[in-house]
N, C-alpha and C. Protein backbone atom coordinates (compact mmCIF):
# COMPACT_ATOMS: atom_id res chain seq x y z
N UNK A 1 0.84 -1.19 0.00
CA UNK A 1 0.00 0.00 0.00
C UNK A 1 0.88 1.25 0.00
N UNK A 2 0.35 2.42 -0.16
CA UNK A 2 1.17 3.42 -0.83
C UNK A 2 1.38 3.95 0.66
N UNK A 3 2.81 4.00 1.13
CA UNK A 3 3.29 4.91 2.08
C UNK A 3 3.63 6.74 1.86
N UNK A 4 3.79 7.21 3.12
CA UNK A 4 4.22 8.34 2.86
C UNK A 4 5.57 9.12 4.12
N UNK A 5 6.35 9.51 3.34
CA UNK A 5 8.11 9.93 3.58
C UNK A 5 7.73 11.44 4.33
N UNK A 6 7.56 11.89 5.31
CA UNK A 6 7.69 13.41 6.07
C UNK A 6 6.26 14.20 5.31
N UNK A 7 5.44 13.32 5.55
CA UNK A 7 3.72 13.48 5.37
C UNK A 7 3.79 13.64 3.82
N UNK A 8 4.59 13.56 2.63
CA UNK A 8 4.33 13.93 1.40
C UNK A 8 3.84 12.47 0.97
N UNK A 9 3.10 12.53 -0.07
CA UNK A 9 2.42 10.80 -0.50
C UNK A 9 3.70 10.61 -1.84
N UNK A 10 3.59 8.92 -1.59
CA UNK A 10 4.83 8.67 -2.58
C UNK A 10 4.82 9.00 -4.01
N UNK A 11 3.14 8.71 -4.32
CA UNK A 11 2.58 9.10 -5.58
C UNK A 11 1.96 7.58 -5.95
N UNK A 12 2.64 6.76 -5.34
CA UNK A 12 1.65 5.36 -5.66
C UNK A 12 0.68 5.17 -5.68
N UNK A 13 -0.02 4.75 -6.80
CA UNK A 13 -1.31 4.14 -6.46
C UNK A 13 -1.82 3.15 -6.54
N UNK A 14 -2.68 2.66 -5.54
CA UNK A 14 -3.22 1.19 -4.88
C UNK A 14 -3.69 0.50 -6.23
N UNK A 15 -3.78 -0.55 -6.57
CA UNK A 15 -4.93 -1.28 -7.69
C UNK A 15 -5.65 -1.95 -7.13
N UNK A 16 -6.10 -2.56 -7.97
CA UNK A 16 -7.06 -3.99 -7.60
C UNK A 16 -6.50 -5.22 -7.66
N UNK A 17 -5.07 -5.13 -8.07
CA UNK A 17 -4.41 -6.12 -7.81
C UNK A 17 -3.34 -6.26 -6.80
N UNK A 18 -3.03 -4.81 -6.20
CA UNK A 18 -3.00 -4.13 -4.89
C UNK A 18 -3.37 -4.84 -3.85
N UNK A 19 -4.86 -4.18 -4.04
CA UNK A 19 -6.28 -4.86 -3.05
C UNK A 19 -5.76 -6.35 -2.68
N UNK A 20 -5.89 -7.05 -3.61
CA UNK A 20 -6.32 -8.84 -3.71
C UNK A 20 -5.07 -8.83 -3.11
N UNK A 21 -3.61 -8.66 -3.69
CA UNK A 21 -2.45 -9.08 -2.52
C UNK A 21 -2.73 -9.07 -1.37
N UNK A 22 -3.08 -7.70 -0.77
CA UNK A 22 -3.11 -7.69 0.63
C UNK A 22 -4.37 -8.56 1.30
N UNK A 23 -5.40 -8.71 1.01
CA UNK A 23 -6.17 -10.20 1.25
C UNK A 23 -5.99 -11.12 0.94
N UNK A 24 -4.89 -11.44 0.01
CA UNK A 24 -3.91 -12.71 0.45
C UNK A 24 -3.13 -12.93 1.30
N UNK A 25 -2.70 -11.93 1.61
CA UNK A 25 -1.25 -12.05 2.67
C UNK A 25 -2.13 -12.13 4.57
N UNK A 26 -3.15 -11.11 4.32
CA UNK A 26 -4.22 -11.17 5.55
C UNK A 26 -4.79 -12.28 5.89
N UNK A 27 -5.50 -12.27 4.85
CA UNK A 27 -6.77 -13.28 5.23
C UNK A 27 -6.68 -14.78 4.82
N UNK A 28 -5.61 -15.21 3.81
CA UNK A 28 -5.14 -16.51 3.78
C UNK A 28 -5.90 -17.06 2.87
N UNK A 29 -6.48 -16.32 1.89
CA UNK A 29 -7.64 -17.20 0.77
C UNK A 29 -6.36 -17.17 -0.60
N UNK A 30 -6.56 -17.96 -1.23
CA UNK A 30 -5.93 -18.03 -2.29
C UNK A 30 -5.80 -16.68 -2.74
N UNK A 31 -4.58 -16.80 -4.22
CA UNK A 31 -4.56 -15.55 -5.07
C UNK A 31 -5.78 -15.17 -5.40
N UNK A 32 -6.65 -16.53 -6.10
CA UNK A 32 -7.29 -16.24 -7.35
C UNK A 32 -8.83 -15.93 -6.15
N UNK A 33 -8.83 -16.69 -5.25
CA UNK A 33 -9.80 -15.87 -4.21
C UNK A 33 -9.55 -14.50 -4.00
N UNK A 34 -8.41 -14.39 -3.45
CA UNK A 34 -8.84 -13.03 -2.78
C UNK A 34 -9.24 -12.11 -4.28
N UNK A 35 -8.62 -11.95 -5.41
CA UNK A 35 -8.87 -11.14 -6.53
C UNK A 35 -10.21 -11.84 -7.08
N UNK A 36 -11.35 -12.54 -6.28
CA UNK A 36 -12.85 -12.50 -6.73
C UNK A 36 -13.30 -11.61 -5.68
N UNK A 37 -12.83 -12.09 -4.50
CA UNK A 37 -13.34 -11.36 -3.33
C UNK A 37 -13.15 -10.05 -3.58
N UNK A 38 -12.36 -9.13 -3.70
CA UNK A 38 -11.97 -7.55 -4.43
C UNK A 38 -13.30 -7.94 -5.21
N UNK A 39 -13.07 -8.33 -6.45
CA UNK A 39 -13.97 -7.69 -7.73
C UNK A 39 -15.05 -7.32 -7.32
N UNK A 40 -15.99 -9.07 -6.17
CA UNK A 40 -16.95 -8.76 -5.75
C UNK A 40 -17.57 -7.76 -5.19
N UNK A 41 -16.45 -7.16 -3.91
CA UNK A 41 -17.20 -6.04 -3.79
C UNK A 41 -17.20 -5.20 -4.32
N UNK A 42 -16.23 -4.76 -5.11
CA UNK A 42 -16.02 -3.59 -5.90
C UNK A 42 -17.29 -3.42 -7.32
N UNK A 43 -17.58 -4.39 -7.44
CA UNK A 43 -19.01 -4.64 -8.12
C UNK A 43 -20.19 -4.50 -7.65
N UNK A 44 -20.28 -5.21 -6.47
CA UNK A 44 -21.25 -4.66 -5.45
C UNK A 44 -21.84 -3.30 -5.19
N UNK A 45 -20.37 -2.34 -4.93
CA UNK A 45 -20.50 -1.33 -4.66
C UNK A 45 -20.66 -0.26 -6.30
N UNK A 46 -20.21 -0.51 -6.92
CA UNK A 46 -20.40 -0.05 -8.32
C UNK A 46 -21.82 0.37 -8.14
N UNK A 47 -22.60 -0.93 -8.24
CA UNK A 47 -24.17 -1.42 -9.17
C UNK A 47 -24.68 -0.98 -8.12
N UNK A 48 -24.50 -1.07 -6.54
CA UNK A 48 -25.68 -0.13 -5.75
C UNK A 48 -25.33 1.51 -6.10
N UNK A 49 -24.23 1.99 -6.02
CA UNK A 49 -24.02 3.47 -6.50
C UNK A 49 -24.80 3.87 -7.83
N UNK A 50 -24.64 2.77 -8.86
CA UNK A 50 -25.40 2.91 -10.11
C UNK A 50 -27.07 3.06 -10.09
N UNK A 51 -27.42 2.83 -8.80
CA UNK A 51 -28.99 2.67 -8.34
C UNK A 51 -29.28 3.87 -8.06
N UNK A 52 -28.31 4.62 -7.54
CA UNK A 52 -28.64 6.06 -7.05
C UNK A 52 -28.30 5.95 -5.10
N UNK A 53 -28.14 4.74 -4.73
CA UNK A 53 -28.26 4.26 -3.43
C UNK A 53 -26.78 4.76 -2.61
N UNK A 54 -27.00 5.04 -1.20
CA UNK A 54 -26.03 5.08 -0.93
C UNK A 54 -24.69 4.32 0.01
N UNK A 55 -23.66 3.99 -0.16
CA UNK A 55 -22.79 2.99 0.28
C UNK A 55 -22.21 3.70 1.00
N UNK A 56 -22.35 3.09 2.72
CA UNK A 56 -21.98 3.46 3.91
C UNK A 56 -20.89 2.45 4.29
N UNK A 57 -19.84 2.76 4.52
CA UNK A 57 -18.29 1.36 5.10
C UNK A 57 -18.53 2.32 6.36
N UNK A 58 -18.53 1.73 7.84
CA UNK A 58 -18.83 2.42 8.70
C UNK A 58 -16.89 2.38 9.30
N UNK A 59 -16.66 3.59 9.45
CA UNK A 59 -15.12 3.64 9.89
C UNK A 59 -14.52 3.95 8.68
N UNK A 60 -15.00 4.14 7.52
CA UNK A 60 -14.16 4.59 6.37
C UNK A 60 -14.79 5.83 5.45
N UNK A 61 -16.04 5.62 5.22
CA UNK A 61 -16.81 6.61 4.86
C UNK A 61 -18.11 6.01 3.83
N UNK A 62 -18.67 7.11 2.98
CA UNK A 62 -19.59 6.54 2.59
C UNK A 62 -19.51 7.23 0.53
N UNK A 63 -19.93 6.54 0.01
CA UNK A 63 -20.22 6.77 -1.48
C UNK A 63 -21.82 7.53 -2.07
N UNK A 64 -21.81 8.95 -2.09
CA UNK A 64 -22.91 9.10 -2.05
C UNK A 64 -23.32 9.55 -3.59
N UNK A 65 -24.41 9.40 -4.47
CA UNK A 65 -24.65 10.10 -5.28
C UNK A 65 -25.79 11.25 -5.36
N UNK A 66 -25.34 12.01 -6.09
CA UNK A 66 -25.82 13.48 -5.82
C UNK A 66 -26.19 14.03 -7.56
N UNK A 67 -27.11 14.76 -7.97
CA UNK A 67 -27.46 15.24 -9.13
C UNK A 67 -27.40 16.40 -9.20
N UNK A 68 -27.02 17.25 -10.03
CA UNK A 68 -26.49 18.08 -10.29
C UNK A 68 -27.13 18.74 -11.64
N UNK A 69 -27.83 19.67 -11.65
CA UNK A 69 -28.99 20.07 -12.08
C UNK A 69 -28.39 20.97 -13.32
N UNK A 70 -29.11 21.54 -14.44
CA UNK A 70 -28.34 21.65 -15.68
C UNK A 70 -27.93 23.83 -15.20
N UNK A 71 -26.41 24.29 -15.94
CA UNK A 71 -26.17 25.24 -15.43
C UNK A 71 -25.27 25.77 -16.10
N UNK A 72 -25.01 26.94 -16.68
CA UNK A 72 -23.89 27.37 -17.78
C UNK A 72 -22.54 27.53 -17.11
N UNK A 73 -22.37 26.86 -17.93
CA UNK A 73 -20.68 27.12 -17.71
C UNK A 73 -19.78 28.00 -18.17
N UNK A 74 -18.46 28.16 -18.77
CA UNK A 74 -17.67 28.94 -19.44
C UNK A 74 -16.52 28.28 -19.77
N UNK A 75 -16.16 28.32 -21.34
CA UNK A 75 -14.97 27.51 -21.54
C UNK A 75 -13.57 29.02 -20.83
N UNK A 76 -12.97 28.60 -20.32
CA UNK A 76 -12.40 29.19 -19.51
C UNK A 76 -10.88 29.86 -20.66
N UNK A 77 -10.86 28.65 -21.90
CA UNK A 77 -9.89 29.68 -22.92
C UNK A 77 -10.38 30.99 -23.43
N UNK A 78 -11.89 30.76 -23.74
CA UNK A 78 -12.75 31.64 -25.00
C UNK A 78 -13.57 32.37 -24.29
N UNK A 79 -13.90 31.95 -22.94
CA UNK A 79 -14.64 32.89 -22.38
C UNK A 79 -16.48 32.83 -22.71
N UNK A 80 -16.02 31.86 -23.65
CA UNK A 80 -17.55 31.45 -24.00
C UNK A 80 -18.08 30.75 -23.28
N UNK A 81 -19.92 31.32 -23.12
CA UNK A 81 -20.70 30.67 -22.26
C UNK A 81 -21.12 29.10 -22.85
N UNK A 82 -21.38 28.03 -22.17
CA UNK A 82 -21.98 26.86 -22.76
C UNK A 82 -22.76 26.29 -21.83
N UNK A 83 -23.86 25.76 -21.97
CA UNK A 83 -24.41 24.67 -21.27
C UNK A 83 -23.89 23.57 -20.43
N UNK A 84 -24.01 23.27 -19.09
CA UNK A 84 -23.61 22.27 -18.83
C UNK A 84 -24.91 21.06 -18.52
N UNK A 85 -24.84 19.90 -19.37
CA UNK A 85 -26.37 19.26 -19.01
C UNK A 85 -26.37 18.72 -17.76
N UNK A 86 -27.49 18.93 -17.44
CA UNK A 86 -27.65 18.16 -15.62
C UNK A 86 -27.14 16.41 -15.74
N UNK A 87 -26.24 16.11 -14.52
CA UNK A 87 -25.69 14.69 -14.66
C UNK A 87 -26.12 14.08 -12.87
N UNK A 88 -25.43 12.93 -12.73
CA UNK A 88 -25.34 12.40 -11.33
C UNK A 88 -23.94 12.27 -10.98
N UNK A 89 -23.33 12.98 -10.25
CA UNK A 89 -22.21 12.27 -9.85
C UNK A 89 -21.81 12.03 -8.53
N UNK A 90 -20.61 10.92 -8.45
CA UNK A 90 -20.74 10.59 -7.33
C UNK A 90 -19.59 11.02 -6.30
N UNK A 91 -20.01 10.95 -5.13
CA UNK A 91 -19.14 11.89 -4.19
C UNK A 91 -18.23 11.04 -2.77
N UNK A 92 -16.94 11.16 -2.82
CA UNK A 92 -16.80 10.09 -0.97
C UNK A 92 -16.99 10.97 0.12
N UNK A 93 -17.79 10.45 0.77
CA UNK A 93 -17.65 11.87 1.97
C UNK A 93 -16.95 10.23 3.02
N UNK A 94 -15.72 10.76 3.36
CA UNK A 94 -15.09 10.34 4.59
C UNK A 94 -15.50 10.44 5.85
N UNK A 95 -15.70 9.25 6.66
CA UNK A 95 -15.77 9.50 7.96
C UNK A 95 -14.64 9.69 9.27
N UNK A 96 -15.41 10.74 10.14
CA UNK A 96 -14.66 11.27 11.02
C UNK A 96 -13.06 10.32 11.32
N UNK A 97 -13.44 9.16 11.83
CA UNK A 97 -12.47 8.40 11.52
C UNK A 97 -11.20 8.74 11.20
N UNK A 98 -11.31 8.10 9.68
CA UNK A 98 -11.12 8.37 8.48
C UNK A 98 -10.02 9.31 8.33
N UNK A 99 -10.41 10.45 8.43
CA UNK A 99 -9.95 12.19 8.82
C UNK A 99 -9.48 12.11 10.01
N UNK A 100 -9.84 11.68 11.25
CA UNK A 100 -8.30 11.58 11.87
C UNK A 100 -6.97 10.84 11.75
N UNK A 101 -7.11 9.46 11.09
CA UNK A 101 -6.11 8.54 10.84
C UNK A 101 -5.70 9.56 9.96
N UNK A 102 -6.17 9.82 8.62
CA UNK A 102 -5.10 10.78 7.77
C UNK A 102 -4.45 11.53 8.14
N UNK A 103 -5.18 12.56 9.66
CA UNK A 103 -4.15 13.73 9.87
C UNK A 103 -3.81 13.45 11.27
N UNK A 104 -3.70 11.85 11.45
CA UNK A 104 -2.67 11.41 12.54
C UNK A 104 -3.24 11.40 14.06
N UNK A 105 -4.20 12.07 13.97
CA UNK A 105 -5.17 12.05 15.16
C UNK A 105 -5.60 10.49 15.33
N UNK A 106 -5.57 10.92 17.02
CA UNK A 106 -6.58 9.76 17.66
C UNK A 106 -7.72 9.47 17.51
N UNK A 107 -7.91 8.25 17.28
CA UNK A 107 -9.32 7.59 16.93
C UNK A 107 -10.17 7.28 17.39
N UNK A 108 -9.73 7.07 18.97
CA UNK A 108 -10.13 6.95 20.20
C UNK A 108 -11.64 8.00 20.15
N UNK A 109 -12.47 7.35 20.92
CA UNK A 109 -13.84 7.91 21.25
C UNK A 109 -14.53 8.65 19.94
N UNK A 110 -14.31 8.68 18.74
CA UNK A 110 -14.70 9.26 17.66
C UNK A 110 -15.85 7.88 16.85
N UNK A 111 -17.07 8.88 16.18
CA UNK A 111 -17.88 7.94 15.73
C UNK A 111 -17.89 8.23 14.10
N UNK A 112 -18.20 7.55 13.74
CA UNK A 112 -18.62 8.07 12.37
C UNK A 112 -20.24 8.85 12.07
């Protein structure tokens, strides 16, 4: 997993083949297990987000989707106005947690 040298991030980034190592080395299921186990949830969580629904990991955060209603924009070379069409997209809101492990804080007595 991607460490970090005097709080700067290395620039690594995790995969899904990332993922499945480290639930091999953890949890003791085969290679080719742990990289179903990944997909699975990562599919899981896809197709309920794709519902509009929202995905709560309690201690890590949650996947929410949000719509975003139609609104002009500006191409920012030309200065020209354009349409932007209304879409859904989706958002992580991190839990408290979460936000203290990143900025090193105690975790102690904190809820999500």
């Amino acid at each position: 997993m991607s460490k970090e040298q005097n709080g700067a991030p290395t620039g690594k980034t995790v995969t899904r083949a990332d993922l499945a190592e480290a639930v091999y080395q953890r949890v003791g299921l085969s290679r080719i297990e742990s990289a179903e186990l990944v997909e699975t949830v990562l599919s899981e969580i896809s197709q309920v987000v794709a519902r509009g629904e929202t995905v709560k990991l309690s201690s890590f955060g949650s996947f929410v989707v949000r719509s975003k209603s139609e609104r002009i924009g500006r191409n920012p070379k030309t200065g020209v106005e354009v349409p932007i069409t209304p879409r859904r997209v989706m958002v992580f809101k991190p839990s408290n947690i979460l936000k203290a492990s990143i900025n090193g804080e105690s975790v102690e007595g904190l809820k999500d």
